[in-house]
Protein backbone atom coordinates (compact mmCIF):
# COMPACT_ATOMS: atom_id res chain seq x y z
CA UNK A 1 63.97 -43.64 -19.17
CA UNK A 2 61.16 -41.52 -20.56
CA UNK A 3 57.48 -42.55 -20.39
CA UNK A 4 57.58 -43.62 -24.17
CA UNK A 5 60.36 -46.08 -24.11
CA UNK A 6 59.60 -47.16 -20.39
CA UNK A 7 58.69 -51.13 -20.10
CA UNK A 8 55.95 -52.48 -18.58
CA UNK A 9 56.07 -54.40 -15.65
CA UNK A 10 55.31 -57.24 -14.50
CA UNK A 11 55.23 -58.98 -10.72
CA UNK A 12 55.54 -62.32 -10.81
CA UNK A 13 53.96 -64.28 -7.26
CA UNK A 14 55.15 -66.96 -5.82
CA UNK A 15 54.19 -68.57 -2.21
CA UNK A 16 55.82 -71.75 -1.95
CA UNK A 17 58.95 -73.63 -3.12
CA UNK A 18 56.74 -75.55 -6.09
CA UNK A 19 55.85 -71.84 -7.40
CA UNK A 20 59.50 -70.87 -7.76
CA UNK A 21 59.97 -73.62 -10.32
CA UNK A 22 57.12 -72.61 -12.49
CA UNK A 23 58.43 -68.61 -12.54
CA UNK A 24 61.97 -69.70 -13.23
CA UNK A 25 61.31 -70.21 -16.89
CA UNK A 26 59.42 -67.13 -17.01
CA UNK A 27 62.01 -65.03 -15.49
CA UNK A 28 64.66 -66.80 -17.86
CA UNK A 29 62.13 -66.16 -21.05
CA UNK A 30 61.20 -62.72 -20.21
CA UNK A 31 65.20 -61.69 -19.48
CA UNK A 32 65.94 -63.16 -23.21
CA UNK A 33 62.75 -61.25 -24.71
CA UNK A 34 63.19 -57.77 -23.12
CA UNK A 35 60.60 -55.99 -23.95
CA UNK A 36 58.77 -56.38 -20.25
CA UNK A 37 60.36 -55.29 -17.16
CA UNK A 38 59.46 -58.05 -14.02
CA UNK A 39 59.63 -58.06 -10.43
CA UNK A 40 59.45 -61.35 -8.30
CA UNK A 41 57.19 -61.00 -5.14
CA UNK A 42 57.42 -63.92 -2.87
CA UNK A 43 54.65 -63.56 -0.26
CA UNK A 44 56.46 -66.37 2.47
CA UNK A 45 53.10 -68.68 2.43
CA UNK A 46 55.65 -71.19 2.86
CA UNK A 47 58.71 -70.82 4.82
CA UNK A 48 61.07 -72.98 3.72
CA UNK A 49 64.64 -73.16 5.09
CA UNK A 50 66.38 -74.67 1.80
CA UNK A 51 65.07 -71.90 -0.07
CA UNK A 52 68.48 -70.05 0.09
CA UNK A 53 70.53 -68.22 -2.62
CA UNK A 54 72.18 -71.30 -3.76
CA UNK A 55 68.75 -72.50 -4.14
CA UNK A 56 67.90 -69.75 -6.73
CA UNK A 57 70.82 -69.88 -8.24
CA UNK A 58 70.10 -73.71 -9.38
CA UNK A 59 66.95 -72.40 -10.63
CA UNK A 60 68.68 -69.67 -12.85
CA UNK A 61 67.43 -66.76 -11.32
CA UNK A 62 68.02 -64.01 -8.87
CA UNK A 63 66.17 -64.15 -5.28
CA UNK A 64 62.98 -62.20 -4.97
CA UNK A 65 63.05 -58.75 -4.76
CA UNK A 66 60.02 -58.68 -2.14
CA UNK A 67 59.04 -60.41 0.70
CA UNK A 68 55.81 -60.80 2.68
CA UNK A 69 56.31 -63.31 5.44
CA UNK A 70 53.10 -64.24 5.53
CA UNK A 71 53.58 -68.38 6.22
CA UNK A 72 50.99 -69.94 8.70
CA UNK A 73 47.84 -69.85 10.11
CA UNK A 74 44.84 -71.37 8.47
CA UNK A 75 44.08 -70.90 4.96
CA UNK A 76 41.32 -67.99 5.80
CA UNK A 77 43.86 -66.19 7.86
CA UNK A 78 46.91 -66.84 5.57
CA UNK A 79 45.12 -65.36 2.98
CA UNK A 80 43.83 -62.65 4.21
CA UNK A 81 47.33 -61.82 5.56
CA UNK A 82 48.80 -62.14 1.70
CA UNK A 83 45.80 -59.46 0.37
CA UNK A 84 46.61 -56.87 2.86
CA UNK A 85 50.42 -57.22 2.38
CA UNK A 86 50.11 -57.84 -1.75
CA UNK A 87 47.39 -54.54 -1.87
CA UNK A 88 50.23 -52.23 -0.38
CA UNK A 89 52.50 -53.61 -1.85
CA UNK A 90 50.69 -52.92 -5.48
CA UNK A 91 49.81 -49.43 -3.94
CA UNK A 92 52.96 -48.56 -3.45
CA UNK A 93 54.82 -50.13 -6.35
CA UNK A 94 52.10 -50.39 -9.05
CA UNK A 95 52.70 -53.39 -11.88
CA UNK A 96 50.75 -53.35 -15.08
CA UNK A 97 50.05 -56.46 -14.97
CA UNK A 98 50.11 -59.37 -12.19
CA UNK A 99 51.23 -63.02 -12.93
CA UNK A 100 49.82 -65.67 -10.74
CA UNK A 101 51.12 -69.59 -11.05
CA UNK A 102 49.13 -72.60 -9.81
CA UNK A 103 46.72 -72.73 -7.12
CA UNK A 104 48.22 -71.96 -3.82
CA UNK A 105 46.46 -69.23 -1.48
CA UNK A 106 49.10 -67.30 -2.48
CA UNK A 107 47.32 -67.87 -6.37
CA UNK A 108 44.04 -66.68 -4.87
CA UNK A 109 45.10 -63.90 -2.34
CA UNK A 110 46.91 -61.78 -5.13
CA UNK A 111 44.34 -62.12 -8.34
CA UNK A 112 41.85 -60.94 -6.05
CA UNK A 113 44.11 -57.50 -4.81
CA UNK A 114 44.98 -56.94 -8.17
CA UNK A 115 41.44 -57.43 -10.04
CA UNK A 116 39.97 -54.76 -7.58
CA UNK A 117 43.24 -52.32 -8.18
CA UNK A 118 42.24 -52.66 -11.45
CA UNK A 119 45.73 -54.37 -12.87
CA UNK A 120 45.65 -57.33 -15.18
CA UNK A 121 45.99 -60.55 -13.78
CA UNK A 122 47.52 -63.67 -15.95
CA UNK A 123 47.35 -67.16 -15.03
CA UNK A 124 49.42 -69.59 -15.29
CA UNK A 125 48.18 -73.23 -15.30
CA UNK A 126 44.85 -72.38 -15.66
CA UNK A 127 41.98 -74.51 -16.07
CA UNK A 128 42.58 -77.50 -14.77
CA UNK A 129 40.30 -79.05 -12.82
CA UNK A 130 39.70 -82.05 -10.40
CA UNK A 131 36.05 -81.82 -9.63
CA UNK A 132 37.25 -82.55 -5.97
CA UNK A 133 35.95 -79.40 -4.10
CA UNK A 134 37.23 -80.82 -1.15
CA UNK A 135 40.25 -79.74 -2.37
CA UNK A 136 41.20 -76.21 -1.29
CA UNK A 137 43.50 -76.11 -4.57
CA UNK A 138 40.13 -76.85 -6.70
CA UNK A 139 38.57 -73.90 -4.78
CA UNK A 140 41.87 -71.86 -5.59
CA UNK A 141 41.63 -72.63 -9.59
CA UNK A 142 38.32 -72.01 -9.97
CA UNK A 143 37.78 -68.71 -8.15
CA UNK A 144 41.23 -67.79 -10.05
CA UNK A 145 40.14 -68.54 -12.94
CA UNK A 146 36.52 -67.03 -12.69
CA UNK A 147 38.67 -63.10 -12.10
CA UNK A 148 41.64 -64.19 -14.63
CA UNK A 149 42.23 -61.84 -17.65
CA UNK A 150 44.36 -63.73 -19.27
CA UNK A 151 44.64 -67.71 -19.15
CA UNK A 152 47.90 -69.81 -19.75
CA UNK A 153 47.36 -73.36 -20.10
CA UNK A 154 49.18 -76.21 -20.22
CA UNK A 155 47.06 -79.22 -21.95
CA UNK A 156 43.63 -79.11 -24.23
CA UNK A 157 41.49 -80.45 -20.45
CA UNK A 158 42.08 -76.57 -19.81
CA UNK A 159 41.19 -75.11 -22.70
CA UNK A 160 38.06 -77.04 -22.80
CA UNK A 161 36.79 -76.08 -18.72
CA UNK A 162 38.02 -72.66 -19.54
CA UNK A 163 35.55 -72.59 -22.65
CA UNK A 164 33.08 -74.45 -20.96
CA UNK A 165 32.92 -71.85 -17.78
CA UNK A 166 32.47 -69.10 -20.56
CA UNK A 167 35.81 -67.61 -20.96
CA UNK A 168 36.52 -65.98 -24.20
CA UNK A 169 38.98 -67.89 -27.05
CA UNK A 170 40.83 -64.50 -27.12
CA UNK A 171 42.08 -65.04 -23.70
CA UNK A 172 42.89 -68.35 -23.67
CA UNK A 173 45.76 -69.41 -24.49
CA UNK A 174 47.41 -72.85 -25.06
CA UNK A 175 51.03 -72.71 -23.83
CA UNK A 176 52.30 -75.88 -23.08
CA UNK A 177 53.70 -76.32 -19.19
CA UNK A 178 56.61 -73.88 -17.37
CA UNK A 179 56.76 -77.09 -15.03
CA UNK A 180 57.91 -79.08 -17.56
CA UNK A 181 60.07 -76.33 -18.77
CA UNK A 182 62.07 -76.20 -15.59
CA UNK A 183 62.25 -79.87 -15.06
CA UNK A 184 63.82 -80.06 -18.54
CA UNK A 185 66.39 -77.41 -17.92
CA UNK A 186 67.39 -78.90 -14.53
CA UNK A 187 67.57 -82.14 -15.88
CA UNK A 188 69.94 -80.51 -17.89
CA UNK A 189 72.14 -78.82 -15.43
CA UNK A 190 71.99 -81.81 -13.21
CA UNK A 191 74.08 -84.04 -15.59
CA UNK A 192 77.54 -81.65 -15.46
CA UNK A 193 77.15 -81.35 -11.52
CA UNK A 194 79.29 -83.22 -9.15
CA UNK A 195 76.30 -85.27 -7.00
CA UNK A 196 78.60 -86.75 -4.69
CA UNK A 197 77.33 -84.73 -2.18
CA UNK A 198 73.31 -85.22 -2.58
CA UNK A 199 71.90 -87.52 0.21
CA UNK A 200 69.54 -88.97 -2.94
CA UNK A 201 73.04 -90.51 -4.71
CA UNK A 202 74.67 -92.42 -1.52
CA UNK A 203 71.15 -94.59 -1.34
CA UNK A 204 71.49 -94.49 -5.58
CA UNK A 205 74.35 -96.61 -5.10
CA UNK A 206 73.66 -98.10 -2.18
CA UNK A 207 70.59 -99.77 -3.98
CA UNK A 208 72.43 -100.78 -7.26
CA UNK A 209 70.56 -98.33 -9.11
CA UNK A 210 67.43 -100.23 -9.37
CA UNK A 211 64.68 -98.55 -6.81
CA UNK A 212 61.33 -97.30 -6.74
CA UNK A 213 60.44 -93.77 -5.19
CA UNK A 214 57.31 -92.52 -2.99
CA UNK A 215 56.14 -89.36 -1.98
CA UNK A 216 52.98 -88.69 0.60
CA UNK A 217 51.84 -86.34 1.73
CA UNK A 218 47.77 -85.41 0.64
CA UNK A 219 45.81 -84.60 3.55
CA UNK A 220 43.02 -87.12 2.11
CA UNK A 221 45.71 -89.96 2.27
CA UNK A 222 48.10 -89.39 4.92
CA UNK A 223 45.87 -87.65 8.02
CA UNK A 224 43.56 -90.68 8.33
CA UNK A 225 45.29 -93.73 10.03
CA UNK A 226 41.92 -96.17 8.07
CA UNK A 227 43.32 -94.86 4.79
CA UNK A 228 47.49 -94.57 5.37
CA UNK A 229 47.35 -97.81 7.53
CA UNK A 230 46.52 -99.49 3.68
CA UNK A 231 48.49 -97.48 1.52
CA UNK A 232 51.52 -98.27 3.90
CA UNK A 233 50.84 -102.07 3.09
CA UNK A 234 50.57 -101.73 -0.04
CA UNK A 235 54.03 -99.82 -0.44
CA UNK A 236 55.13 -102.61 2.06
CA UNK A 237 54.06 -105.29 -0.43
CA UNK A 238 55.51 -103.51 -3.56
CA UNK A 239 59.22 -103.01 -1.43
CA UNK A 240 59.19 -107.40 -1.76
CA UNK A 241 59.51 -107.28 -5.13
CA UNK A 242 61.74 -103.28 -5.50
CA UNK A 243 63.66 -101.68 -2.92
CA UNK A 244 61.47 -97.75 -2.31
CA UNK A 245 63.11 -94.88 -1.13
CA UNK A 246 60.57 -92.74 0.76
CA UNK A 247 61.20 -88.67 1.67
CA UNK A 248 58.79 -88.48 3.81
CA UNK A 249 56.54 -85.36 4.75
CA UNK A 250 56.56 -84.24 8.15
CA UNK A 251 53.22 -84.73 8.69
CA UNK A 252 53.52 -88.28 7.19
CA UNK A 253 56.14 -89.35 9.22
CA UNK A 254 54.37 -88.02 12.22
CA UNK A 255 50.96 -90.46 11.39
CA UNK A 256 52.83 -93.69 10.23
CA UNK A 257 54.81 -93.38 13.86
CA UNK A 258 51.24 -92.81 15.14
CA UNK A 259 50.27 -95.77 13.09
CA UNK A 260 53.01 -97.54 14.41
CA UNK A 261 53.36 -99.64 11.29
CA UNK A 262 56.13 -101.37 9.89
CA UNK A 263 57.21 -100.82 6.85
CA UNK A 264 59.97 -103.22 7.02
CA UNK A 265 63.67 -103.02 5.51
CA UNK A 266 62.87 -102.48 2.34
CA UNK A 267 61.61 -98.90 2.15
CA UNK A 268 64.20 -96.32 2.78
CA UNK A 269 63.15 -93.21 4.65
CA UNK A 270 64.67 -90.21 4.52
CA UNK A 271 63.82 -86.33 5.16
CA UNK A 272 62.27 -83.87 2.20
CA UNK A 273 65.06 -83.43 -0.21
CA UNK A 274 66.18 -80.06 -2.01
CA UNK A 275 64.84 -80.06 -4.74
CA UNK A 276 68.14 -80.85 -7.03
CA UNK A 277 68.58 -83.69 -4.90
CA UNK A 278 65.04 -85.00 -5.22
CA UNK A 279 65.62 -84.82 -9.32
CA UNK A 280 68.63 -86.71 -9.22
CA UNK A 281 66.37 -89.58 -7.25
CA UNK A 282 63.50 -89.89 -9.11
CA UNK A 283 64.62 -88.89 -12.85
CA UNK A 284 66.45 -92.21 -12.40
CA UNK A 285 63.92 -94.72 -11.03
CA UNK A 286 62.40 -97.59 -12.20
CA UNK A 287 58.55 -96.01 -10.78
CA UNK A 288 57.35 -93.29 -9.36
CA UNK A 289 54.66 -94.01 -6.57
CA UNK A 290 53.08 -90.54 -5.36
CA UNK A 291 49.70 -88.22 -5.12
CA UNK A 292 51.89 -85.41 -6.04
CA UNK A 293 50.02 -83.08 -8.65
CA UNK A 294 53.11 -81.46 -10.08
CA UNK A 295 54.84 -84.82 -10.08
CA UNK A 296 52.62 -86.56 -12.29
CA UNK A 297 53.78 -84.24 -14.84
CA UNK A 298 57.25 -83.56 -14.33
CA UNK A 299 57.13 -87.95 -14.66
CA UNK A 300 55.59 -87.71 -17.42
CA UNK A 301 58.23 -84.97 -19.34
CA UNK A 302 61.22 -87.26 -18.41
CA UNK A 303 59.61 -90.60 -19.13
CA UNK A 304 59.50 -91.87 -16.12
CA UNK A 305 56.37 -94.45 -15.25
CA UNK A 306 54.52 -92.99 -12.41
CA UNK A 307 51.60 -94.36 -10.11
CA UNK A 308 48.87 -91.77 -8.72
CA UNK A 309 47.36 -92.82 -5.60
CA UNK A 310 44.16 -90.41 -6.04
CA UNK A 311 41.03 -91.06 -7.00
CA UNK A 312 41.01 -88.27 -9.59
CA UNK A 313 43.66 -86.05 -11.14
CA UNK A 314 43.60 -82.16 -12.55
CA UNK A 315 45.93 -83.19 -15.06
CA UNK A 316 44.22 -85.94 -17.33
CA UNK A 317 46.63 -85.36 -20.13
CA UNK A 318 49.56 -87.22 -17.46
CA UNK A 319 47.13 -90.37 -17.92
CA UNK A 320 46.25 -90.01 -21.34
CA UNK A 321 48.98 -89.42 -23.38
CA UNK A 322 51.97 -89.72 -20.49
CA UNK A 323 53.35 -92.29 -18.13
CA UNK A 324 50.96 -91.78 -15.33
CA UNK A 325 48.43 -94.25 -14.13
CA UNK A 326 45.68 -93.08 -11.53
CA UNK A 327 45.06 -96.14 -9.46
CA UNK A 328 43.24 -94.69 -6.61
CA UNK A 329 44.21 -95.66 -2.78
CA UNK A 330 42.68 -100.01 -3.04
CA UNK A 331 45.66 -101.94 -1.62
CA UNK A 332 45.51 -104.51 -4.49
CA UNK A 333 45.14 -101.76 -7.59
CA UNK A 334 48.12 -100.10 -6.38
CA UNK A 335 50.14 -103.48 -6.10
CA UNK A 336 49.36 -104.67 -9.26
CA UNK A 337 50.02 -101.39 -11.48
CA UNK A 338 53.61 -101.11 -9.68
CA UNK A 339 54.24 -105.10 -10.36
CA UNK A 340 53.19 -104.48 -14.17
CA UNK A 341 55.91 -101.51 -13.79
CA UNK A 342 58.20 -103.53 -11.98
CA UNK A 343 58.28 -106.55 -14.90
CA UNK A 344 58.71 -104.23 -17.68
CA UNK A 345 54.50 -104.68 -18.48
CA UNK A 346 53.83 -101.07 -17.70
CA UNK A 347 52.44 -98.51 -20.03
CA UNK A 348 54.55 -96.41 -22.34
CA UNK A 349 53.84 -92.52 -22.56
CA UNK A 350 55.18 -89.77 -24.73
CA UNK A 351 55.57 -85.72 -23.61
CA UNK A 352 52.29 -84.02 -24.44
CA UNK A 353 52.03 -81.64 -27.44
CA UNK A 354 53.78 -78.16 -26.14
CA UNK A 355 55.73 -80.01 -23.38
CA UNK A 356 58.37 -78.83 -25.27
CA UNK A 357 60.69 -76.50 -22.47
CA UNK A 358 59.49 -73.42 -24.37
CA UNK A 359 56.21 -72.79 -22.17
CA UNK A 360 57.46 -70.22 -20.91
CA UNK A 361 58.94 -68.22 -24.08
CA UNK A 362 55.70 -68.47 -25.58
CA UNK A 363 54.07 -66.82 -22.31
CA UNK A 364 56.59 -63.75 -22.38
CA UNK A 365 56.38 -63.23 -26.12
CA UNK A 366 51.90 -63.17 -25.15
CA UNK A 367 52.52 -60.82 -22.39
CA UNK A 368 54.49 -58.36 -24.09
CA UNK A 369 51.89 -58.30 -27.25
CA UNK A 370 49.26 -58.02 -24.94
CA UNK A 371 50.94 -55.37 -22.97
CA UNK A 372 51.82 -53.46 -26.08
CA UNK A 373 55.54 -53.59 -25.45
């Protein structure tokens, strides 16, 4: 291929198993356009035994073609890891532009190495904001964002930060959400699957079909015993009135056994679930309880009512035009939301402008102008 007809390339990073679902779309969106060439760089901030080839293939796209390693350690040391192994990397296999999704270390680490190499870096759900900075994600986004050339976004909160922190209109650019993209598509593929093997569809059954689902796992609600010991109640309280089926974080398990609470027969434990196996729960349930950021949205796309247990959320447009309800972690708030839920009283959402499952079309058809393919 001569230098006139050669394709610019792109590297799309990922750290952890959430990331993968966000570049899926984009790798599916930029293999229909064509005109950019992409590379997927996985820099191992997580490691993450399920994340085998089957688990690319349900995602519709091939495994990474580079791999850092560079899980563990605290987030100074992790990241600092990522930049040395993303800046050779980028010396040695130069991209002319960088894609960055979320606001993982991983986010950080590699806008950083490519700003100073001079290479264009894109985000991809930028601008949203918590106002939380004791969230290391909030740090993540807004030091991001602050080096960002261009800026994907997914609802009009991050347009308006974006404009507010002074980036130009040019760059901005409102998207719609890849999340919601891939949640749609696997929602899709889900339904011709045989799911008689997913843990999530024995307990399906097992409950009738009528169940609630939880997921815990914020360091602000699960690492103090004065705060879980509540929330735990609460859940407990809910499970009298809807059976709850609980994958449980490793590092939640570990503090409810220090707890040493009982949660009682009603709420079903069980260990992290792939991530096909986790959609096949919750897609079907009658409410979503959860501090899950990505969750709140991926609720919202399929309809599903879901109940926030944070005091604040990145993603406003989940409460304001979606099924999501930000109740914060009181006992009695969270009871009462799930028991409007629970006898059919709960609010009723619709999918955001742009949450359409072309996100991500839209983002390779920018990058390619932009890159003058």
């Amino acid at each position: 291929m001569t230098a006139a007809t050669r394709r610019p390339c792109v590297h799309l990073v990922a750290g952890a198993r959430p990331n993968f679902m966000k570049i899926a779309p984009m790798v599916r969106a930029l293999q229909a356009d064509g005109r950019l060439a992409w590379k997927i760089v996985h820099t191992g901030q997580h490691f993450d035994r399920n994340m085998s080839d089957v688990f690319f293939e349900e995602l519709g796209i091939p495994v990474p073609d580079v791999h850092f390693n560079c899980g563990g350690g605290t987030h100074a040391s992790q990241t600092a890891r990522i930049m040395e192994a993303f800046e050779k990397h980028c010396a040695e296999d130069r991209p002319d532009a960088v894609v960055v999704v979320g606001d993982v270390n991983s986010t950080l680490a590699c806008a950083i190495v490519a700003k100073k190499a001079g290479i264009p870096v894109a985000h991809v759900e930028a601008g949203l904001r918590s106002g939380d900075m004791a969230m290391p994600e909030e740090i993540n986004r807004l030091v991001t964002d602050s080096i960002s050339d261009w800026f994907f976004v997914t609802e009009p909160s991050g347009v308006a930060h974006l404009q507010r922190e002074g980036q130009p209109d040019a760059r901005i650019f409102h998207v719609g959400h890849v999340m919601v993209d891939n949640v749609m598509y696997q929602a899709r593929q889900i339904e011709g699957l045989d799911r008689s093997g997913y843990e999530t569809q024995a307990i399906k059954q097992q409950l009738g079909g009528r169940y609630g689902v939880v997921t815990l796992h914020r360091p602000s609600n699960v690492d103090d015993l004065a705060v879980l010991g509540p929330i735990a109640g609460a859940l407990k309280a809910v499970s009298q009135q809807l059976p709850l089926v609980f994958p449980v974080h490793p590092r939640t398990r570990g503090n409810l056994e220090k707890l040493g609470f009982d949660l009682g027969p009603h709420i079903h434990l069980m260990a992290p679930q792939p991530y096909m196996s986790f959609l096949n729960l919750w897609k079907d349930a009658t409410v979503v309880l959860t501090d899950s950021g990505g969750l709140q949205e991926e609720t919202t796309a399929l309809g599903v009512p879901c109940i926030t247990l944070r005091e604040n959320t990145e993603r406003p447009v989940t409460v304001d035009e979606g099924t999501n309800v930000l109740v914060g972690i009181s006992p009695e708030k969270i009871v009462a939301a799930a028991t409007e839920v629970i006898q059919g009283r709960g609010k009723q959402g619709r999918r955001p402008h742009l949450w359409d499952g072309d996100a991500a079309v839209r983002i390779a058809s920018d990058l390619a102008r932009l890159l003058g393919a």
